[in-house]
C-alpha atoms as a PDB file:
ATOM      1  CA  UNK A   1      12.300   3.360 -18.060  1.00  0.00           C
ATOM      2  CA  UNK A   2       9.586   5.220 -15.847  1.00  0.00           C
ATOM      3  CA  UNK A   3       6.219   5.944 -17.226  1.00  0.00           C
ATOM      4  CA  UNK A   4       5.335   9.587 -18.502  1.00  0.00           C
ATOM      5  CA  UNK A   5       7.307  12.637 -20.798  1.00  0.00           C
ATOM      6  CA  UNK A   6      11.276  11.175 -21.178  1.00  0.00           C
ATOM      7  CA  UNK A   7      13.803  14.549 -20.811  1.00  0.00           C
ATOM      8  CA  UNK A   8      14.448  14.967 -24.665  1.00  0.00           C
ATOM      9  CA  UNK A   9      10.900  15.532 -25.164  1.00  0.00           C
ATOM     10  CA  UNK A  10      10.301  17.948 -22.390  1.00  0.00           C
ATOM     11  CA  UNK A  11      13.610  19.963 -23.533  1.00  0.00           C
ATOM     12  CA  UNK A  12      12.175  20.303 -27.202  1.00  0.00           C
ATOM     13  CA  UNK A  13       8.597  21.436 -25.500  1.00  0.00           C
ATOM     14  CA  UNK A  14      10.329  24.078 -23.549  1.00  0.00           C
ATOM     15  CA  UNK A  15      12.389  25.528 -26.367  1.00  0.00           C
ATOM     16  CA  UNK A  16       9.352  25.279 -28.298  1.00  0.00           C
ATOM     17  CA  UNK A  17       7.442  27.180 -25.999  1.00  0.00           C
ATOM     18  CA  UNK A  18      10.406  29.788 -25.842  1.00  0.00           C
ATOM     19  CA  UNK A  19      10.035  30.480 -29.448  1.00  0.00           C
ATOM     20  CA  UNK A  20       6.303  30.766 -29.271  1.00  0.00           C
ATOM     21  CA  UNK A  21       6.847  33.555 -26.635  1.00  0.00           C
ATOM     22  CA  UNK A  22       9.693  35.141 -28.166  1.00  0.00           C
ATOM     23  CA  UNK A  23       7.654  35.404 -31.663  1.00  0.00           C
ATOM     24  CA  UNK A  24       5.218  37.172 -29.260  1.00  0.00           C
ATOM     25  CA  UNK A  25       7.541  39.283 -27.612  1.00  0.00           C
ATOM     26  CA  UNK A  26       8.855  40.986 -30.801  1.00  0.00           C
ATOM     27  CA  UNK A  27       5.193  41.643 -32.232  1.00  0.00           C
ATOM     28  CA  UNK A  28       4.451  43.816 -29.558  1.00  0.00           C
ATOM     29  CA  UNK A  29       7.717  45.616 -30.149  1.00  0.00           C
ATOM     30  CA  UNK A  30       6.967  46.174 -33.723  1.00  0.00           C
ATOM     31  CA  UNK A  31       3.179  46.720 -33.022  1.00  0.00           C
ATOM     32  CA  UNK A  32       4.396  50.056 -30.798  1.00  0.00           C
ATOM     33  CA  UNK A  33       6.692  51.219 -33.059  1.00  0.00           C
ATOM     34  CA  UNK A  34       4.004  51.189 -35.764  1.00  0.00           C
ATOM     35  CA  UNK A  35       1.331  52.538 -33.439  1.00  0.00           C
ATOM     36  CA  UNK A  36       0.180  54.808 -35.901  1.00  0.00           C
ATOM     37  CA  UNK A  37       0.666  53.193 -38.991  1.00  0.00           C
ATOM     38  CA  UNK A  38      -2.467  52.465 -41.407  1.00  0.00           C
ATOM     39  CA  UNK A  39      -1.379  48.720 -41.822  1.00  0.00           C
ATOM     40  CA  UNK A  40      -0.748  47.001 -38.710  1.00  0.00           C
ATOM     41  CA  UNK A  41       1.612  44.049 -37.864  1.00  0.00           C
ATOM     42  CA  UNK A  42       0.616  41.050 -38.044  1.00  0.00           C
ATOM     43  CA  UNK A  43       1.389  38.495 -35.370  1.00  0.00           C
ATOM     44  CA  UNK A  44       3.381  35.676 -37.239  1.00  0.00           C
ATOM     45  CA  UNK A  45       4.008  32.137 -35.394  1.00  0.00           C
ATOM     46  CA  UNK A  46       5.608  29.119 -35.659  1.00  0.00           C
ATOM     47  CA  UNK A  47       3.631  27.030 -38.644  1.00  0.00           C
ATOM     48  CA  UNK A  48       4.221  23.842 -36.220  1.00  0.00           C
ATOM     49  CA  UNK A  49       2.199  25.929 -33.738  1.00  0.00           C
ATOM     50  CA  UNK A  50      -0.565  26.604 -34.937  1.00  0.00           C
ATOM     51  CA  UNK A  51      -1.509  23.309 -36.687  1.00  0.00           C
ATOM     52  CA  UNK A  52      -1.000  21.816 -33.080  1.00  0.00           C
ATOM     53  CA  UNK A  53      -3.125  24.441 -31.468  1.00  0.00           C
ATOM     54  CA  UNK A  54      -5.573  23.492 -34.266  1.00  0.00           C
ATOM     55  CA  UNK A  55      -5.565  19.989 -34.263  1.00  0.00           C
ATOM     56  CA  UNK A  56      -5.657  20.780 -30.156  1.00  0.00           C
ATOM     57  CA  UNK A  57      -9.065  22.530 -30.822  1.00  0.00           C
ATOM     58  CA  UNK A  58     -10.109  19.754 -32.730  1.00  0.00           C
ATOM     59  CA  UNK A  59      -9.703  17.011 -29.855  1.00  0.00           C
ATOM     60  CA  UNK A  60     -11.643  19.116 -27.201  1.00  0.00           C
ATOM     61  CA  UNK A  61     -14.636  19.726 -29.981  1.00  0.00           C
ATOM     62  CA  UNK A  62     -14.368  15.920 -29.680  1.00  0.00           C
ATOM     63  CA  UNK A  63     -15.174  15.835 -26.089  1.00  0.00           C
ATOM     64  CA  UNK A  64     -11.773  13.264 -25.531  1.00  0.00           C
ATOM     65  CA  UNK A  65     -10.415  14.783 -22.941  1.00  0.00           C
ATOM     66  CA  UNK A  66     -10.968  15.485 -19.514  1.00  0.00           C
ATOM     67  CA  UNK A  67      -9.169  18.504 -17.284  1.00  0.00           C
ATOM     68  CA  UNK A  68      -9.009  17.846 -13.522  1.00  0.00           C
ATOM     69  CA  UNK A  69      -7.187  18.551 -10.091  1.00  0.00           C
ATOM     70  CA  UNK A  70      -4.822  15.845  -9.152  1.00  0.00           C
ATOM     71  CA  UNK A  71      -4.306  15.105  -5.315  1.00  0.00           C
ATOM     72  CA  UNK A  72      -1.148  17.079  -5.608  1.00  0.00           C
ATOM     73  CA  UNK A  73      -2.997  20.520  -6.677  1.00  0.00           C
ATOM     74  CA  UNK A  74      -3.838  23.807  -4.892  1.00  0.00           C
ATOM     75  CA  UNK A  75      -6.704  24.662  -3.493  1.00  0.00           C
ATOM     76  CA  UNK A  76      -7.493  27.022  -7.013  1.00  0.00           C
ATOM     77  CA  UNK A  77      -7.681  26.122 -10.099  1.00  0.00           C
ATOM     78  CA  UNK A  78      -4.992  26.666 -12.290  1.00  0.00           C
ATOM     79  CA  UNK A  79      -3.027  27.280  -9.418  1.00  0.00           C
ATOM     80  CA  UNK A  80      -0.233  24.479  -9.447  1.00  0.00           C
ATOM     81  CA  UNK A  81       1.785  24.002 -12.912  1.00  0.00           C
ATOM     82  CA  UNK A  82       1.736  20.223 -13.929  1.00  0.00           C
ATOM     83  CA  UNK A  83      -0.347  19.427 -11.113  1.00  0.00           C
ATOM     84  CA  UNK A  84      -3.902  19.575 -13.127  1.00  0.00           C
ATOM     85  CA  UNK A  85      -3.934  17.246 -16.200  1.00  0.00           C
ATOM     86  CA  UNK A  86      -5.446  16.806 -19.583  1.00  0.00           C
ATOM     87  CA  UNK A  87      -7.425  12.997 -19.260  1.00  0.00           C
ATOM     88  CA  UNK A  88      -7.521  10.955 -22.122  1.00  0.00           C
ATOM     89  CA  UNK A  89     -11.020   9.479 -22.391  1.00  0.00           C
ATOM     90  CA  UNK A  90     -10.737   7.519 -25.140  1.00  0.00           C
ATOM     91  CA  UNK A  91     -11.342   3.537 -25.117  1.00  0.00           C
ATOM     92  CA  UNK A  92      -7.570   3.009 -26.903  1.00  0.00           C
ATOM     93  CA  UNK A  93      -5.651   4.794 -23.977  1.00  0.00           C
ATOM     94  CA  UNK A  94      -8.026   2.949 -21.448  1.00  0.00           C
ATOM     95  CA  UNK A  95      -7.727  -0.077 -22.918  1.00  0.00           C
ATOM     96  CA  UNK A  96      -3.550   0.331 -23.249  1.00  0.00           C
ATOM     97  CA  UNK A  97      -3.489   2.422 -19.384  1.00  0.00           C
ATOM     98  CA  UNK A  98      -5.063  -1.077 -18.295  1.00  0.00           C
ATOM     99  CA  UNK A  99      -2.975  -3.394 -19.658  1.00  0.00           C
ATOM    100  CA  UNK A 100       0.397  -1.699 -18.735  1.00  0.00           C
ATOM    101  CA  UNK A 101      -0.975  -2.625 -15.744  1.00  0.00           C
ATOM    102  CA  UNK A 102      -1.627  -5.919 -16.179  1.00  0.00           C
ATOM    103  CA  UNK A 103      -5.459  -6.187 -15.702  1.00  0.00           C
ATOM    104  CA  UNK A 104      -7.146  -8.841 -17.852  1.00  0.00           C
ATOM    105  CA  UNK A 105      -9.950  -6.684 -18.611  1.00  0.00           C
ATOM    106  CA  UNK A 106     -10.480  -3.446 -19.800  1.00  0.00           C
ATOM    107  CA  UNK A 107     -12.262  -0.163 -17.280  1.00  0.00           C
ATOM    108  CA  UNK A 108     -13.362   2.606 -19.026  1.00  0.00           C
ATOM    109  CA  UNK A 109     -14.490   6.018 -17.931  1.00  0.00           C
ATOM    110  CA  UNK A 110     -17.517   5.776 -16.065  1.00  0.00           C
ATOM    111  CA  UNK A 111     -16.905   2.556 -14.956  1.00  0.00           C
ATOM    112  CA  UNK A 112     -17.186   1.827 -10.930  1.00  0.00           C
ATOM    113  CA  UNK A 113     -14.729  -0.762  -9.062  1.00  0.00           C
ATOM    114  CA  UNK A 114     -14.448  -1.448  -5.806  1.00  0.00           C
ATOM    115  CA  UNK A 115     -10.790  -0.934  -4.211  1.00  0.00           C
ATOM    116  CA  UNK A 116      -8.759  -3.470  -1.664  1.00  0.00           C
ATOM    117  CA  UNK A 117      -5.354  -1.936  -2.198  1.00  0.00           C
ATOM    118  CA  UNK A 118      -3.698   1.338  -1.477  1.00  0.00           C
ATOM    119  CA  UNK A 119      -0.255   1.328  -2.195  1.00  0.00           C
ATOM    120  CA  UNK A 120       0.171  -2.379  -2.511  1.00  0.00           C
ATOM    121  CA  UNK A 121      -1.208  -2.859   1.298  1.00  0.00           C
ATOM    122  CA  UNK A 122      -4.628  -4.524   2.057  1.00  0.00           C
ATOM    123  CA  UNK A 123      -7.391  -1.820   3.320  1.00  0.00           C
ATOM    124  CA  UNK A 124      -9.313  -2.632   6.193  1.00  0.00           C
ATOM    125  CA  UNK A 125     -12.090  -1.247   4.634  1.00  0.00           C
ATOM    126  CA  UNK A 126     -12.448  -1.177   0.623  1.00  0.00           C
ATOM    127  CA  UNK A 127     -12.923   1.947  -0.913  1.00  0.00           C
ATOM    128  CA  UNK A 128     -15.442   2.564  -4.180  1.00  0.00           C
ATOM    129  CA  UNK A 129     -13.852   4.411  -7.352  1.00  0.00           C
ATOM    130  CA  UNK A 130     -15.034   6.077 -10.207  1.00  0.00           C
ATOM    131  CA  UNK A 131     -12.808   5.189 -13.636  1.00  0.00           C
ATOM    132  CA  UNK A 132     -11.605   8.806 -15.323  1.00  0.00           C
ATOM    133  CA  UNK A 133      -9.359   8.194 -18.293  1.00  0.00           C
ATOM    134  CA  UNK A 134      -5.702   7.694 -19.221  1.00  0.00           C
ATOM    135  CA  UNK A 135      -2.581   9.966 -18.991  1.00  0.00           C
ATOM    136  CA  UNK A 136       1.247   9.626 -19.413  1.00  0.00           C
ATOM    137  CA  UNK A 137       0.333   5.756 -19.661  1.00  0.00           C
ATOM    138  CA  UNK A 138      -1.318   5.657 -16.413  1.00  0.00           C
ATOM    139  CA  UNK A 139      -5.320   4.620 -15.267  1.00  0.00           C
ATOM    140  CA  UNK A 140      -6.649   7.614 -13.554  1.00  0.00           C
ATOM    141  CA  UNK A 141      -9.273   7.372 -10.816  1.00  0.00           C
ATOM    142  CA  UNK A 142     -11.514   9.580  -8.154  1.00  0.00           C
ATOM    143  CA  UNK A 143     -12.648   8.110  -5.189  1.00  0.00           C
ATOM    144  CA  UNK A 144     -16.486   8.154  -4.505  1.00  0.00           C
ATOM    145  CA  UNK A 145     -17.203   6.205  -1.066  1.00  0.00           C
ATOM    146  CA  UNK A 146     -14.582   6.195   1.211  1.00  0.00           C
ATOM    147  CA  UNK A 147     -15.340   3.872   4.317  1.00  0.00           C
ATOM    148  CA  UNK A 148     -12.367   4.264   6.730  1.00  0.00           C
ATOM    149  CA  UNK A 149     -12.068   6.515   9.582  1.00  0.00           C
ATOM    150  CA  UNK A 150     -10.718   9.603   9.266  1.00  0.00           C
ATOM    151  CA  UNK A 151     -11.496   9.820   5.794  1.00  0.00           C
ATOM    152  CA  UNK A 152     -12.133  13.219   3.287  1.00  0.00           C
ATOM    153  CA  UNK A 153     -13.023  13.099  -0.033  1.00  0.00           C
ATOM    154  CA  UNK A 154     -12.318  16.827  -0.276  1.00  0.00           C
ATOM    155  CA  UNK A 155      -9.103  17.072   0.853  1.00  0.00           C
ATOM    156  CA  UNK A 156      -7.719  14.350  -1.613  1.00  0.00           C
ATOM    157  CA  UNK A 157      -9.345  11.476  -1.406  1.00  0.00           C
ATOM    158  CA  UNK A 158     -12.010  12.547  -3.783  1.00  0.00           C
ATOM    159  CA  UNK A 159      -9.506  14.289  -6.587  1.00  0.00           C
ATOM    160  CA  UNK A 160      -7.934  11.970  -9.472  1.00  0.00           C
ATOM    161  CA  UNK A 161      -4.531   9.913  -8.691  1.00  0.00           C
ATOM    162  CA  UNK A 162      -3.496   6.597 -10.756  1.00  0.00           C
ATOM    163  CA  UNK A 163      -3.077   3.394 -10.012  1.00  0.00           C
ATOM    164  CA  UNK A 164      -0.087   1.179  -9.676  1.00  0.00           C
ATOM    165  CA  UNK A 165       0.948  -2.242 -10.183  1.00  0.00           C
ATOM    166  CA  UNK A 166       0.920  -3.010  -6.485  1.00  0.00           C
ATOM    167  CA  UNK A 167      -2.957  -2.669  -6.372  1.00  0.00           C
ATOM    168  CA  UNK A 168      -4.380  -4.377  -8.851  1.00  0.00           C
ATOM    169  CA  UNK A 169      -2.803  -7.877  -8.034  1.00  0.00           C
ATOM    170  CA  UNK A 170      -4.581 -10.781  -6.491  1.00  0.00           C
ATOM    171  CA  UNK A 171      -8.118  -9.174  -8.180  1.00  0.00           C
ATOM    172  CA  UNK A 172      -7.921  -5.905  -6.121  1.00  0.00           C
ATOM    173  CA  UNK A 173     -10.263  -4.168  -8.587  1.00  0.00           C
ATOM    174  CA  UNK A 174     -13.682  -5.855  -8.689  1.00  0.00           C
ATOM    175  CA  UNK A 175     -16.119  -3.845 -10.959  1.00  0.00           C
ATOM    176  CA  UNK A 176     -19.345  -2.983  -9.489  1.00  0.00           C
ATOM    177  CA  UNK A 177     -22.628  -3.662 -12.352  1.00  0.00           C
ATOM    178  CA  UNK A 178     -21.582  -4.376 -15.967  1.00  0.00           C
ATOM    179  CA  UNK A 179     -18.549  -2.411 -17.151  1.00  0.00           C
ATOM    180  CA  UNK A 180     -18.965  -0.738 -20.593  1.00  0.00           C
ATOM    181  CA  UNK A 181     -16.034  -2.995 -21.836  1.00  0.00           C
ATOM    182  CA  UNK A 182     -17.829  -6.082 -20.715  1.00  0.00           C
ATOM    183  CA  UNK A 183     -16.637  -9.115 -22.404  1.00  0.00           C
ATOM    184  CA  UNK A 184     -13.461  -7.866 -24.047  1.00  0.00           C
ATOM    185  CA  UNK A 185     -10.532  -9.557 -22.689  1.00  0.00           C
ATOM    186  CA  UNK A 186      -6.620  -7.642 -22.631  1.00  0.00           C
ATOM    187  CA  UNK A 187      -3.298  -9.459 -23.270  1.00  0.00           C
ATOM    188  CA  UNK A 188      -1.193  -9.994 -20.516  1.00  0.00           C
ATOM    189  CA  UNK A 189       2.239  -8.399 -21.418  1.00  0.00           C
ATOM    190  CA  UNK A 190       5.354 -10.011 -21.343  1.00  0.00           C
ATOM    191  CA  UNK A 191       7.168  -7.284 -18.802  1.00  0.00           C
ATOM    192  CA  UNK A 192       9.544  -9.200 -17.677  1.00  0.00           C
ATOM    193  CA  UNK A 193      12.948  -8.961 -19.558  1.00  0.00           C
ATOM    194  CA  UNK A 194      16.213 -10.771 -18.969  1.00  0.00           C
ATOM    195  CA  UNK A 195      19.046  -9.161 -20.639  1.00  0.00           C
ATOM    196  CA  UNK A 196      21.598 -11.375 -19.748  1.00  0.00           C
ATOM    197  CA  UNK A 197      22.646 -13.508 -22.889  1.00  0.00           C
ATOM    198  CA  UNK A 198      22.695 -16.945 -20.803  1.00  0.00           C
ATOM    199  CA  UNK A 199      19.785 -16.030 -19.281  1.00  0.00           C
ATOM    200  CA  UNK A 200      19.182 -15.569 -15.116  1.00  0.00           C
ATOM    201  CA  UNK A 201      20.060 -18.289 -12.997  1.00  0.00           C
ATOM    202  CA  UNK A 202      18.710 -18.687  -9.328  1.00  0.00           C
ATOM    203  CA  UNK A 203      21.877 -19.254  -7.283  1.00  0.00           C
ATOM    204  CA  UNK A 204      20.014 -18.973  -3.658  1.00  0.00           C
ATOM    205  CA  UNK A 205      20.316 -22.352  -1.786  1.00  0.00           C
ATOM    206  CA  UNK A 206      16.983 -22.418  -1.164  1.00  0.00           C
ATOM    207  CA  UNK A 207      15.746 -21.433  -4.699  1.00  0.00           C
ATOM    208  CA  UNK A 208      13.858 -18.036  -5.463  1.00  0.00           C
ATOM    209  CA  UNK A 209       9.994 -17.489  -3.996  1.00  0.00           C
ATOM    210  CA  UNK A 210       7.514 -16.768  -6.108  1.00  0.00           C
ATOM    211  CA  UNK A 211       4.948 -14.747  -4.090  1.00  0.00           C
ATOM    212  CA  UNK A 212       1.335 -13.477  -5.366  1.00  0.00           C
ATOM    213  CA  UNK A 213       2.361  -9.913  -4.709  1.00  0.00           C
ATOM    214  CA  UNK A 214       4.754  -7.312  -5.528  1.00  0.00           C
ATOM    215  CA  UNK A 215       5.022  -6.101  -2.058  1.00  0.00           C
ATOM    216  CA  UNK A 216       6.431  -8.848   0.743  1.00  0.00           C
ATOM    217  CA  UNK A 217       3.739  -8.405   4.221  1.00  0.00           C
ATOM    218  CA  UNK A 218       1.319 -10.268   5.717  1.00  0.00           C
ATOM    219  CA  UNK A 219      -0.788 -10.898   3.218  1.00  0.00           C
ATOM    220  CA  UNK A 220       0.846 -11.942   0.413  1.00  0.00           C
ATOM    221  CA  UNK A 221       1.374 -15.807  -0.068  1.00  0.00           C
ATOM    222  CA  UNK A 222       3.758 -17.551  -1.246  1.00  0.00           C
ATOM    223  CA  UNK A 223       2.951 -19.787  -4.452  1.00  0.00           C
ATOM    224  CA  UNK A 224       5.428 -21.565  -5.483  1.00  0.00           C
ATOM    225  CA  UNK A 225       9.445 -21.530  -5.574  1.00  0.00           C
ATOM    226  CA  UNK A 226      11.835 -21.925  -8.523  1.00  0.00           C
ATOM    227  CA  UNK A 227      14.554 -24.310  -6.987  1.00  0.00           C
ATOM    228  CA  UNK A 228      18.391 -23.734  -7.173  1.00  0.00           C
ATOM    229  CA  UNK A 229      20.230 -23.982 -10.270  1.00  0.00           C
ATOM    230  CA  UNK A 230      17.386 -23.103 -12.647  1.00  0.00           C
ATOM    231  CA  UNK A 231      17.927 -20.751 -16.117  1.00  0.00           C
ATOM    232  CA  UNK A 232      15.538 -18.639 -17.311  1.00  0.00           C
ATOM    233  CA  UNK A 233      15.875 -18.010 -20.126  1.00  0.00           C
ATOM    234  CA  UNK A 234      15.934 -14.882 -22.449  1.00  0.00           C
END
């Protein structure tokens, strides 16, 4: 249920990569053994790998994607496995990045916002960001003018990381200028799934609170409440 690579697919990448390696391995065996032969071996892999390495080649010619360092990578690049990604800069994974999050409107890369979450809480000062692209389902972002104290853009601050539901509500994002998507409105998706037969009934005495936030602090309100003895309904 969490966004990103599920475990069967990451198993069948790893024993692909293991035969990849292994086809490898035994060329170089058979390459020494005929050292001095007039026809040498020829290095034979998987057919499945190299139309994907093709078809790989292919997408960067097209200038789709976009390598970075994530907040979580080393100081050199290459340095941390998993930790610099492949961005998808494409207006379809945009497009579906933003509404899996539930924005109304669609940022693509290049675009500017201006930022009034972190983490689902309120900054004291907003923060500007510069749009990247889409991976694993996520929006990907770099900050570019970071206002509150103590602050580095080089340390973090200024490498990509993704947002989460908890900071876009209650119009956290506001784009700064005209957004190359202007005018194209998203669907909001129905992400909310009962799968009780019945339905879900409230059963607090005081009926269930319906707040404008996904995180419960100061500054979320309350907007309405759903009283006692209501079904929802599948």
């Amino acid at each position: 249920t969490s966004h990103g690579v599920d475990g069967v697919n990451m198993l069948q990448n790893v024993l692909a990569i293991d035969e990849v390696l292994t086809c490898y391995e035994n060329s170089k065996c058979v390459s020494q053994v005929d050292a001095n032969d007039d026809n040498p071996s020829v290095l034979n892999f998987p057919d499945r790998f190299v139309e994907e390495s093709f078809k790989e080649f292919e997408r960067w010619s097209d200038g789709r994607w976009l390598r970075t360092a994530t907040r979580g990578s080393g100081p050199q690049s290459l340095s941390s496995c998993g930790l610099e990604i492949d961005i998808d800069t494409s207006p379809l994974a945009c497009a579906a990045a933003c509404a899996s999050l539930g924005l109304k409107f669609a940022l693509l890369p290049g675009d500017r916002v201006n930022v009034k979450r972190s983490a689902g809480r309120l900054l004291e000062l907003p923060e500007d960001a510069e749009v990247l692209g889409a991976y694993q389902g996520r929006l990907w972002y770099k900050i570019i003018s970071q206002k509150s104290e103590g602050g580095s853009l080089s340390e973090g601050g200024g490498r990509a990381w993704f947002w989460d539901e908890s900071e876009v509500v209650d119009n956290s994002l506001q784009v700064l200028g005209e957004s190359k998507a202007q005018g194209i409105d998203l669907p909001l998706l129905d992400k909310f799934k009962c799968c009780a037969a019945g339905g879900l009934r409230i059963v607090y005495s005081g009926g269930a609170v319906v707040r404008s936030d996904l995180e419960i602090f100061d500054g979320s309100e309350n907007i309405g409440t759903i009283p006692d003895g209501t079904i929802i309904p599948q």
